[in-house]
C-alpha atoms as a PDB file:
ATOM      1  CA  UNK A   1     196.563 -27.071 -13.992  1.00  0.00           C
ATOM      2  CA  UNK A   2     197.760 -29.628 -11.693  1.00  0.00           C
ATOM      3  CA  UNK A   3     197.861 -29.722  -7.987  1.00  0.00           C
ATOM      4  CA  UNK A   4     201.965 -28.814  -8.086  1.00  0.00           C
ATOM      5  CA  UNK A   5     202.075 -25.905 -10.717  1.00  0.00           C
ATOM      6  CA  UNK A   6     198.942 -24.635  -9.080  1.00  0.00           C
ATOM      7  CA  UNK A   7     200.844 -24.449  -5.480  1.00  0.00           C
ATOM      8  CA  UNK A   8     204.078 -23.347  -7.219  1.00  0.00           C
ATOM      9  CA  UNK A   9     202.446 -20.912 -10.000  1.00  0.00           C
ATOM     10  CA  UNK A  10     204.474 -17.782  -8.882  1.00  0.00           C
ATOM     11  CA  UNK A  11     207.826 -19.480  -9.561  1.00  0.00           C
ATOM     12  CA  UNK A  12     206.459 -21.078 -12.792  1.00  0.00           C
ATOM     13  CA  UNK A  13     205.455 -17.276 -13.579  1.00  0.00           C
ATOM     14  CA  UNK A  14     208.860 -16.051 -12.677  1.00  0.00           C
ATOM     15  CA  UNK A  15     210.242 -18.803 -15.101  1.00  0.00           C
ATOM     16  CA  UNK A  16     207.889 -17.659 -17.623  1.00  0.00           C
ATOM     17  CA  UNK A  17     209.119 -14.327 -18.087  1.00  0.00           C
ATOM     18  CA  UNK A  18     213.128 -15.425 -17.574  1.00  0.00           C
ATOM     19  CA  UNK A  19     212.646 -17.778 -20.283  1.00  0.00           C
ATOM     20  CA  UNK A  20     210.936 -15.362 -22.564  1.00  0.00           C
ATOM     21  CA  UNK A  21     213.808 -12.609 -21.566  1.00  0.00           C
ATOM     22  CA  UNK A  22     216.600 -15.071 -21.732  1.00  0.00           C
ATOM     23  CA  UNK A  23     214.921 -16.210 -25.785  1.00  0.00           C
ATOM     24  CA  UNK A  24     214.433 -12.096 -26.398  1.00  0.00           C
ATOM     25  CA  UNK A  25     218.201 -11.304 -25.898  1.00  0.00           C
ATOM     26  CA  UNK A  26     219.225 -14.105 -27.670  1.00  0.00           C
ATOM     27  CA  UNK A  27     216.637 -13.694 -30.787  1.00  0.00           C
ATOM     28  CA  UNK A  28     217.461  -9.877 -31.018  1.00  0.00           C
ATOM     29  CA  UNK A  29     220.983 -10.814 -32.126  1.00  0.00           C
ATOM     30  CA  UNK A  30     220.283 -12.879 -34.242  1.00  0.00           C
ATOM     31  CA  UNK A  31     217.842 -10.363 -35.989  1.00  0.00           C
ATOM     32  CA  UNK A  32     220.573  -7.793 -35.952  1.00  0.00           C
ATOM     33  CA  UNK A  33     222.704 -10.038 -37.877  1.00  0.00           C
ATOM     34  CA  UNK A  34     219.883 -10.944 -40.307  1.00  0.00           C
ATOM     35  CA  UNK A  35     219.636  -7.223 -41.169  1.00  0.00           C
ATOM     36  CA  UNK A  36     224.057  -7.047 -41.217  1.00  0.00           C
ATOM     37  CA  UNK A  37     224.744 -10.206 -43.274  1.00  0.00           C
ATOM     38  CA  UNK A  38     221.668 -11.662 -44.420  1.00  0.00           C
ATOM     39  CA  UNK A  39     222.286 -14.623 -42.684  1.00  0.00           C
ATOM     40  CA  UNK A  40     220.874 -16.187 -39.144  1.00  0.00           C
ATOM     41  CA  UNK A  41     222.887 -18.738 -37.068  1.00  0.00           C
ATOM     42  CA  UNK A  42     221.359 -22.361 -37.745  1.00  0.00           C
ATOM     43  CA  UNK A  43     223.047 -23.666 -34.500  1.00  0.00           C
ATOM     44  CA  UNK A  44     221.929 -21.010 -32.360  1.00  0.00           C
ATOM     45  CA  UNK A  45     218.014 -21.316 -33.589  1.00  0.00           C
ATOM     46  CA  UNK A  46     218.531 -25.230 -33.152  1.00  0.00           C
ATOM     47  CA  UNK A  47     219.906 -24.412 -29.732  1.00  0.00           C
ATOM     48  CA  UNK A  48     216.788 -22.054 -28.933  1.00  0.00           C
ATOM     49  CA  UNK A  49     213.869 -24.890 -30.239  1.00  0.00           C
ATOM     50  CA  UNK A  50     215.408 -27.774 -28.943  1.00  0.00           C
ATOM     51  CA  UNK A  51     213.771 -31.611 -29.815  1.00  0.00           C
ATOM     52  CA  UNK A  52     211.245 -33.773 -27.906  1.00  0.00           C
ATOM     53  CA  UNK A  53     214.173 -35.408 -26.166  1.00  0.00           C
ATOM     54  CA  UNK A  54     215.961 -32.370 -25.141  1.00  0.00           C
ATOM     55  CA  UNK A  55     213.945 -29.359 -25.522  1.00  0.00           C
ATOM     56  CA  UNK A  56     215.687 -25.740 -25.807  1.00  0.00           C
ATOM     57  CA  UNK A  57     214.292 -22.749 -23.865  1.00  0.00           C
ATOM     58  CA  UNK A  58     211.258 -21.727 -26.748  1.00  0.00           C
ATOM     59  CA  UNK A  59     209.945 -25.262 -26.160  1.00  0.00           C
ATOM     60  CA  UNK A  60     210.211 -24.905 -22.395  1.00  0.00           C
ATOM     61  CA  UNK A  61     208.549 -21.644 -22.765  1.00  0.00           C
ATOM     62  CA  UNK A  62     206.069 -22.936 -24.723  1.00  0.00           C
ATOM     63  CA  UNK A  63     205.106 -25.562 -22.472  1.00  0.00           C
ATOM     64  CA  UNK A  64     205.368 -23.730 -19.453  1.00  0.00           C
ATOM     65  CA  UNK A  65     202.936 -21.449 -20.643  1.00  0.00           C
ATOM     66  CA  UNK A  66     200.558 -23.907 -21.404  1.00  0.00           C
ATOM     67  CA  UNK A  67     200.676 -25.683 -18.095  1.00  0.00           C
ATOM     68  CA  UNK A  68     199.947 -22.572 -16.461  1.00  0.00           C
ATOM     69  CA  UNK A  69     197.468 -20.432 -18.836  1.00  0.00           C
ATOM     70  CA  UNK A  70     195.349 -23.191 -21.229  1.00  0.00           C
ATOM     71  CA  UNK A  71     193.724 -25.211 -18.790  1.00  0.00           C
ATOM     72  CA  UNK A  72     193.602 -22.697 -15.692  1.00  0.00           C
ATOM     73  CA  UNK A  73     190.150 -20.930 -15.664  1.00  0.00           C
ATOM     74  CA  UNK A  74     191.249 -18.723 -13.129  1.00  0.00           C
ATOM     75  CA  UNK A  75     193.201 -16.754 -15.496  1.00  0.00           C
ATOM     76  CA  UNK A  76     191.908 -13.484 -17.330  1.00  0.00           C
ATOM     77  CA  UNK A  77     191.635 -13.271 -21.095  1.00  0.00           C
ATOM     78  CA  UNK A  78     195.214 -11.181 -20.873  1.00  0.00           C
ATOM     79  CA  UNK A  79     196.803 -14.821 -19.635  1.00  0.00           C
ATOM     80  CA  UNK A  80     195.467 -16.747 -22.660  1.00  0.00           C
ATOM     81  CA  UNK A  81     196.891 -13.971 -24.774  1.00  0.00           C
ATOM     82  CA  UNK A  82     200.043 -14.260 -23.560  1.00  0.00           C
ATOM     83  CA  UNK A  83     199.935 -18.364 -23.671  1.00  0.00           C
ATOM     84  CA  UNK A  84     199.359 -17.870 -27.554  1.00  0.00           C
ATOM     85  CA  UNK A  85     202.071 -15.420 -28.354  1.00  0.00           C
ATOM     86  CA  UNK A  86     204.156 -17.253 -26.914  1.00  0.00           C
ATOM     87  CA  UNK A  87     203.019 -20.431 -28.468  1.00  0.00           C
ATOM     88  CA  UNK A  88     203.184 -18.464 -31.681  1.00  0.00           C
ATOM     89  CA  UNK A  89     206.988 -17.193 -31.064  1.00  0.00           C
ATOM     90  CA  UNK A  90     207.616 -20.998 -30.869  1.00  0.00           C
ATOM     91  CA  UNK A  91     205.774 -22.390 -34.002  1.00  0.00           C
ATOM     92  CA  UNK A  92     207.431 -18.801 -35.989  1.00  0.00           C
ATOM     93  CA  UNK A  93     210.685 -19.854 -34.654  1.00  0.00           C
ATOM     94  CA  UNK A  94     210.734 -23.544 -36.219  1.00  0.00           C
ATOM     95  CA  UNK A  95     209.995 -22.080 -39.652  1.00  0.00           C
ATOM     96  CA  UNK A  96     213.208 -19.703 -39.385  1.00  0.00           C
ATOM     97  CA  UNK A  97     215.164 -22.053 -38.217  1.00  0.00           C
ATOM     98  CA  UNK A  98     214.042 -24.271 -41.163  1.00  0.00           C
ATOM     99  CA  UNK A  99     214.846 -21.398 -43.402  1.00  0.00           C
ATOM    100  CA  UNK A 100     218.363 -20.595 -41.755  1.00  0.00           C
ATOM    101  CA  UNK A 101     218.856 -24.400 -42.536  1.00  0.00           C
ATOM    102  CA  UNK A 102     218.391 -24.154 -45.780  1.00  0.00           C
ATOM    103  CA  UNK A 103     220.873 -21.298 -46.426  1.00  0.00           C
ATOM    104  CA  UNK A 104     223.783 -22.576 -44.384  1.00  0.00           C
ATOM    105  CA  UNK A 105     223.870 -25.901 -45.535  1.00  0.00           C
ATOM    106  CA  UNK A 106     222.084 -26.364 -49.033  1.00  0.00           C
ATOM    107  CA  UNK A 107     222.594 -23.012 -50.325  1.00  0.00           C
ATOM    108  CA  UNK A 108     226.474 -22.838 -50.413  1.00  0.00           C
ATOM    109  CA  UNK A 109     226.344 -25.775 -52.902  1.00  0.00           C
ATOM    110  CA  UNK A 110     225.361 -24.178 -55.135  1.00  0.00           C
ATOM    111  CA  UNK A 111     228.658 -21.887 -55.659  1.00  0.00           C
ATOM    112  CA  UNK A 112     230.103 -25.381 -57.293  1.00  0.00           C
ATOM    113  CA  UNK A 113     228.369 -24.118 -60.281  1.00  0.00           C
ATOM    114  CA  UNK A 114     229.896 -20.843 -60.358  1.00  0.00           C
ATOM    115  CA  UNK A 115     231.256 -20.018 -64.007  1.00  0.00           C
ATOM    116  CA  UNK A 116     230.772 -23.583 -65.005  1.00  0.00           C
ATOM    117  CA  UNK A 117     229.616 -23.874 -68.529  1.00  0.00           C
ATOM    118  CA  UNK A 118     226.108 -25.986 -68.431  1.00  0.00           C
ATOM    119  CA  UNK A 119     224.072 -26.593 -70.977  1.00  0.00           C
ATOM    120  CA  UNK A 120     221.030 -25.535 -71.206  1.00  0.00           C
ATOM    121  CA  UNK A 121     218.499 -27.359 -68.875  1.00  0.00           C
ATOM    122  CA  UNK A 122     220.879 -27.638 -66.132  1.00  0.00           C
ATOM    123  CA  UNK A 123     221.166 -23.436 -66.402  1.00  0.00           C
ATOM    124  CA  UNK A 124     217.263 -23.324 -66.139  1.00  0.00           C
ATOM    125  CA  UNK A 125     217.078 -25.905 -63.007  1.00  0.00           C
ATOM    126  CA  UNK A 126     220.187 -23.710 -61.670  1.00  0.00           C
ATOM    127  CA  UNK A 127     218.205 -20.351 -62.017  1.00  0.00           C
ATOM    128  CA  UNK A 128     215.546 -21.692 -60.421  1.00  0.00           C
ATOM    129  CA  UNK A 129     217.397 -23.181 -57.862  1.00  0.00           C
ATOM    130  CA  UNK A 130     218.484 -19.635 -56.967  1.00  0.00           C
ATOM    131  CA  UNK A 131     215.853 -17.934 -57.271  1.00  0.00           C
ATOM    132  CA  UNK A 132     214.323 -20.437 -54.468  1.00  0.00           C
ATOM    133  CA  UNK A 133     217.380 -19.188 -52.329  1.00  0.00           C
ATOM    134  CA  UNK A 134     216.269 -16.039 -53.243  1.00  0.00           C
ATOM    135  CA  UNK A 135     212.822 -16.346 -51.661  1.00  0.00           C
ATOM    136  CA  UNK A 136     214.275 -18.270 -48.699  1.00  0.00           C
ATOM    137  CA  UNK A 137     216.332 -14.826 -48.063  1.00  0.00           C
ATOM    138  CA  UNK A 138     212.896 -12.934 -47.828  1.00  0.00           C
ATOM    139  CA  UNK A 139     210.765 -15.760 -46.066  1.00  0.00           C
ATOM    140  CA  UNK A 140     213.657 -15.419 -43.664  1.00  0.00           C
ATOM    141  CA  UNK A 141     212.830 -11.350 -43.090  1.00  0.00           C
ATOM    142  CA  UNK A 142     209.216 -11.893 -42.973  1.00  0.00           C
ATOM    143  CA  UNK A 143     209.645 -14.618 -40.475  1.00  0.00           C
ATOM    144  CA  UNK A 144     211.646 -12.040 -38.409  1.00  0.00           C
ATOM    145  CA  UNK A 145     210.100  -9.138 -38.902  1.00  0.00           C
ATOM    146  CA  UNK A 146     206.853 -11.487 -37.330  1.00  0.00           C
ATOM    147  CA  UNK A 147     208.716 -12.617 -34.715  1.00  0.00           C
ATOM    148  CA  UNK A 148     210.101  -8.971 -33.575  1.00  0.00           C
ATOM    149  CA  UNK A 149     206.520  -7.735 -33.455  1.00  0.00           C
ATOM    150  CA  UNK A 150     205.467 -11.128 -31.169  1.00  0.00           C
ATOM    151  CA  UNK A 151     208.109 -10.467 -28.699  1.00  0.00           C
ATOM    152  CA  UNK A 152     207.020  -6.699 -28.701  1.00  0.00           C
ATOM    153  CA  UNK A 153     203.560  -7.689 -28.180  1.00  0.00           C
ATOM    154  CA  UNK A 154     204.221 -10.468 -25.653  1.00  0.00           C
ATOM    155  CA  UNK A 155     206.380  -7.889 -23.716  1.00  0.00           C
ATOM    156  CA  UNK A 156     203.135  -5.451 -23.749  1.00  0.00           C
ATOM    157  CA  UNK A 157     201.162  -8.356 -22.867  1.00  0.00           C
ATOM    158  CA  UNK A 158     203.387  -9.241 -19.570  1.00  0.00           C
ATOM    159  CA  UNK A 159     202.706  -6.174 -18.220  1.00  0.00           C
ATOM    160  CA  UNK A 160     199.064  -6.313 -17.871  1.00  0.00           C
ATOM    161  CA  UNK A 161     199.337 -10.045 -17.056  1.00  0.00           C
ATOM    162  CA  UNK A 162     201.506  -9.010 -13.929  1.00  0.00           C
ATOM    163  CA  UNK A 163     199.822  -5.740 -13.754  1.00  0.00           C
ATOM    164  CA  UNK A 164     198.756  -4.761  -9.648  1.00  0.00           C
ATOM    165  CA  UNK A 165     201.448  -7.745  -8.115  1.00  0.00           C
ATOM    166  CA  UNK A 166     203.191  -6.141  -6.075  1.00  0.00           C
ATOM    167  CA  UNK A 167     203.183  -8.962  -3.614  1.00  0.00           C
ATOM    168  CA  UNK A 168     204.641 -11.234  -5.909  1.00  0.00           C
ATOM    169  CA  UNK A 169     208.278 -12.078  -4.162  1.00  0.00           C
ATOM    170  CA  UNK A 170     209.244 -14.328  -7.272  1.00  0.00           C
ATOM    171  CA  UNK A 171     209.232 -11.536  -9.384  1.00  0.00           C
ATOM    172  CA  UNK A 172     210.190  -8.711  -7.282  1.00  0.00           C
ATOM    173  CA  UNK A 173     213.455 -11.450  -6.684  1.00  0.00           C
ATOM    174  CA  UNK A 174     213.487 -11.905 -10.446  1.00  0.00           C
ATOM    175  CA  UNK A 175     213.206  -8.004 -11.335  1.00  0.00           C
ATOM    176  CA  UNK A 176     215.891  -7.561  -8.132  1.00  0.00           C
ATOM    177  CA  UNK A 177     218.542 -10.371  -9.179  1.00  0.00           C
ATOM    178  CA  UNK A 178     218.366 -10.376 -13.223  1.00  0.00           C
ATOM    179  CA  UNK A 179     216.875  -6.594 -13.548  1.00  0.00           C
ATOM    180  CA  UNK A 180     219.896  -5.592 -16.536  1.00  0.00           C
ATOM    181  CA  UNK A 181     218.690  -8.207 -18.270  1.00  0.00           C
ATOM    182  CA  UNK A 182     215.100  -7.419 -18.149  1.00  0.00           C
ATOM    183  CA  UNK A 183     215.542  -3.881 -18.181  1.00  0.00           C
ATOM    184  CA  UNK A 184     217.302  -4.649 -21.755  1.00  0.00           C
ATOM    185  CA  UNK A 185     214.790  -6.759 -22.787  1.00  0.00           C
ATOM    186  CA  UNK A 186     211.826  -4.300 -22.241  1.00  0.00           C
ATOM    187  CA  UNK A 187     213.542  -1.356 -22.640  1.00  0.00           C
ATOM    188  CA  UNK A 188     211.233   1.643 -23.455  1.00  0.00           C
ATOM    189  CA  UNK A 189     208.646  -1.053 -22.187  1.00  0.00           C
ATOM    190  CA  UNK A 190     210.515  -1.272 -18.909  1.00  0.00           C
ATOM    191  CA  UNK A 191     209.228   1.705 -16.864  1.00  0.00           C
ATOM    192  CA  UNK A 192     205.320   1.313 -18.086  1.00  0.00           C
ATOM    193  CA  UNK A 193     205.897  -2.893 -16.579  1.00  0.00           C
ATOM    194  CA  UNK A 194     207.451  -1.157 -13.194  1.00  0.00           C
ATOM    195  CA  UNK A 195     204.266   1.058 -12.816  1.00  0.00           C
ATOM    196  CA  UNK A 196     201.881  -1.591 -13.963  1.00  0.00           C
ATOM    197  CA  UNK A 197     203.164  -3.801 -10.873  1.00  0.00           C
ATOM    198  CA  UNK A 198     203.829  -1.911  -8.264  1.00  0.00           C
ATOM    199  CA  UNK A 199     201.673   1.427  -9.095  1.00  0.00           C
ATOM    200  CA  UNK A 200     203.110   4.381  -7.472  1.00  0.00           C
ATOM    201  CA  UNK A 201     205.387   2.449  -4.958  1.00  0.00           C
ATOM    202  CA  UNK A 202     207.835   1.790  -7.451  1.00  0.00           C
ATOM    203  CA  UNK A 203     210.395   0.561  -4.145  1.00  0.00           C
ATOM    204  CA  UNK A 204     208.189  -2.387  -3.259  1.00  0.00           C
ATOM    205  CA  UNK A 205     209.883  -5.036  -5.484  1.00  0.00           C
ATOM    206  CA  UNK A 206     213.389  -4.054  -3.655  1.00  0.00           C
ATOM    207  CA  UNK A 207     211.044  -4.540  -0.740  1.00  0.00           C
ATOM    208  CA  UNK A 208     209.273  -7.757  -1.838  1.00  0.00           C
ATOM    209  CA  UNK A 209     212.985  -8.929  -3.082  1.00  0.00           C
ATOM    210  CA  UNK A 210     214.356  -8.562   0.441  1.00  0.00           C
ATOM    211  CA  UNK A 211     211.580 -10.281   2.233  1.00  0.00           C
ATOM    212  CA  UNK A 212     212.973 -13.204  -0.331  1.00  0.00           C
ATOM    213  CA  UNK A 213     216.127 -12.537   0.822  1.00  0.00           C
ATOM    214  CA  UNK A 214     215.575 -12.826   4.346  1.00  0.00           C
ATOM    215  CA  UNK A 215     213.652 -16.191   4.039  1.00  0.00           C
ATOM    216  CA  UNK A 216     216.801 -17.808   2.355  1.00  0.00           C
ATOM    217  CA  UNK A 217     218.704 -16.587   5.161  1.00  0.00           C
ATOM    218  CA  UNK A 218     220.581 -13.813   3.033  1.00  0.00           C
ATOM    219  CA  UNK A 219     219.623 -11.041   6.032  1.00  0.00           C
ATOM    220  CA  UNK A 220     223.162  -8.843   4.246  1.00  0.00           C
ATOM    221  CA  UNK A 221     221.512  -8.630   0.979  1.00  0.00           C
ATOM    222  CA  UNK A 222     218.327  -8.508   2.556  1.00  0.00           C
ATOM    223  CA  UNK A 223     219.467  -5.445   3.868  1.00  0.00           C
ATOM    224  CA  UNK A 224     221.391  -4.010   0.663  1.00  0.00           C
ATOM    225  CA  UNK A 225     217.636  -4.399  -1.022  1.00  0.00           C
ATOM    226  CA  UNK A 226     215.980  -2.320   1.257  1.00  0.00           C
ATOM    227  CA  UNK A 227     218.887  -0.011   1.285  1.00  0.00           C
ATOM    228  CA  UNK A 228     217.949   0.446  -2.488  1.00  0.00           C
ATOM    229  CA  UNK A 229     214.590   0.860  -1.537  1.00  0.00           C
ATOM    230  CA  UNK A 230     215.417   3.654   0.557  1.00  0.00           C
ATOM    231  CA  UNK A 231     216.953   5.535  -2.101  1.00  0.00           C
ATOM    232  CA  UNK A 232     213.779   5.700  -3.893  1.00  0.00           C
ATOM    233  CA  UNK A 233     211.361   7.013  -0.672  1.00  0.00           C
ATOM    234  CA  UNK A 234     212.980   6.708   2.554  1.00  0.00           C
ATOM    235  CA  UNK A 235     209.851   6.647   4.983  1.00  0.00           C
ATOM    236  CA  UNK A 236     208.176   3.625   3.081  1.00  0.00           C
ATOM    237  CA  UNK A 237     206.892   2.256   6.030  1.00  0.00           C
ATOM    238  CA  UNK A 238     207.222  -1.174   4.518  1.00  0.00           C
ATOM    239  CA  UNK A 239     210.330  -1.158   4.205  1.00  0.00           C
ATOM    240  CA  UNK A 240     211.043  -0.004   7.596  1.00  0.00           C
ATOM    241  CA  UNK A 241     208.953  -2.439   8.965  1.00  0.00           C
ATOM    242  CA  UNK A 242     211.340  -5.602   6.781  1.00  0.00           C
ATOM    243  CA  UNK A 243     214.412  -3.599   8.132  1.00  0.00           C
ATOM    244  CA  UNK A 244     213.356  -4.168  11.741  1.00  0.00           C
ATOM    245  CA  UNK A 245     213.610  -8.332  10.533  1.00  0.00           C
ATOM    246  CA  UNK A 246     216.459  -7.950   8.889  1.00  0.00           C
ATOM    247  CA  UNK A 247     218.418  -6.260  12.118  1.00  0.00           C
ATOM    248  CA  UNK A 248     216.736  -9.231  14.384  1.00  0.00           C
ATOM    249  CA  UNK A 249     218.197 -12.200  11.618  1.00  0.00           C
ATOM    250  CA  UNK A 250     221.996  -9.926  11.312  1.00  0.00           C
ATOM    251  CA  UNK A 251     221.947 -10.422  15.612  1.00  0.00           C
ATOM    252  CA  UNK A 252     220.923 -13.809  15.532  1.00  0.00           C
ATOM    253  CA  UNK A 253     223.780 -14.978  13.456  1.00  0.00           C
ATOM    254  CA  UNK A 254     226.354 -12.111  15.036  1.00  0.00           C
ATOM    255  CA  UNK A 255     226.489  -9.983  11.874  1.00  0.00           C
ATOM    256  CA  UNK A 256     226.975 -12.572   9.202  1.00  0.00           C
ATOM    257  CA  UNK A 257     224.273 -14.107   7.044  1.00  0.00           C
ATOM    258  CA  UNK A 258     223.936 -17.839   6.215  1.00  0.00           C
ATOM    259  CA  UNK A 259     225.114 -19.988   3.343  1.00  0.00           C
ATOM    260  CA  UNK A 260     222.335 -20.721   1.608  1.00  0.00           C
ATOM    261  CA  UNK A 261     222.576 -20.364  -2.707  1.00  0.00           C
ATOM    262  CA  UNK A 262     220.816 -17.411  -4.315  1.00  0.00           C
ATOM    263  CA  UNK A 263     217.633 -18.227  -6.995  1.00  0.00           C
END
């Protein structure tokens, strides 16, 4: 890991799991319309993987991971774990998008032959033409069906590698600012990742979100974090304890918070 990542690996972490939620919403409809139609977008899979020159959000992902997890020593076996489902997502990913490739562009040329009287070789290189399309269609499934069970277990495997971090203000900010989206995206997985971070003070990433707040100058929705945080156990003495910063910043600027962009 080099000097940089290593003094910015809570962001890169935070990255980590937006890219992988970002990739999960996106992959789960496309596996939904697998199962309607058969079919899975070519565009949208090209989008996803990207090329060496311009490299989608998998292949971000993937190297991401790998920056922070292959070459760190510091990290548990739980890290490495993670690094190679997600490297394994990637690598599954190509293989259906090859697939999807096949059956969007090649396959539909093969209606010219529709009712055409052939003689006889051509309708034995025809059948078998087909039934090649026909195993595409169930490579395709199997690819999925792979792929569903590597975002399951990567989501599993994100909760032990963030389990006890309650201190980690990227991903309190993260879990505060995006938390629909990961909420969706570990859905009956969601409450088990809550309690893996932050134990039985489930109110210390709206906590740990407003501390992030205030040091961007956002003392308001500083504020409306803890506020939230309130709602879950009012005499966190945390949270009273940010409150008492936030009240100091709201006076310093005369009620009104500062400019500065969200994450």
């Amino acid at each position: 890991m080099s000097r940089w990542v290593r003094a910015n690996r809570e962001a890169f972490e935070r990255d980590v799991l937006l890219d992988f939620c970002i990739a999960s919403r996106q992959f789960e409809e496309q596996f939904k319309r697998l199962e309607e139609t058969g079919t899975i977008s070519y565009p949208v899979l090209r989008a996803l993987v990207g090329e060496p020159m311009n490299k989608g959000i998998l292949w971000r992902l993937k190297d991401k991971a790998h920056h922070l997890m292959r070459v760190d020593e510091e990290y548990t076996p739980i890290g490495l774990l993670l690094d190679w489902s997600l490297g394994y997502i990637f690598h599954e990913s190509v293989k259906l998008m090859e697939d999807a490739h096949q059956q969007q562009y090649y396959v539909p040329k093969l209606a010219v032959f529709s009712g055409q009287e052939l003689p006889p070789f051509m309708s034995r290189l025809l059948a078998s033409l087909v039934d090649i399309r026909r195993q595409t269609v169930e490579s395709m499934h199997r690819e999925a069906g792979r792929l569903r069970n590597l975002f399951t277990q990567s989501r599993r495997l994100f909760c032990l590698f963030f389990e006890d971090q309650g201190c980690h203000r990227p991903l309190a900010r993260l879990l505060y600012d995006r938390g629909d989206l990961v909420r969706e995206v570990f859905n009956e997985d969601y409450g088990f990742f809550i309690c893996s971070v932050y134990r039985d003070e489930p109110e210390r990433m709206q906590i740990e979100a407003a501390k992030s707040l205030l040091e961007s100058g956002r003392a308001l929705a500083a504020r409306s974090a803890l506020s939230d945080a309130f709602a879950i156990n009012p005499d966190n003495k945390r949270a009273v304890s940010v409150m008492k910063d936030v009240r100091r910043a709201l006076e310093s600027f005369g009620g009104e918070h500062s400019l500065h962009s969200p994450l």
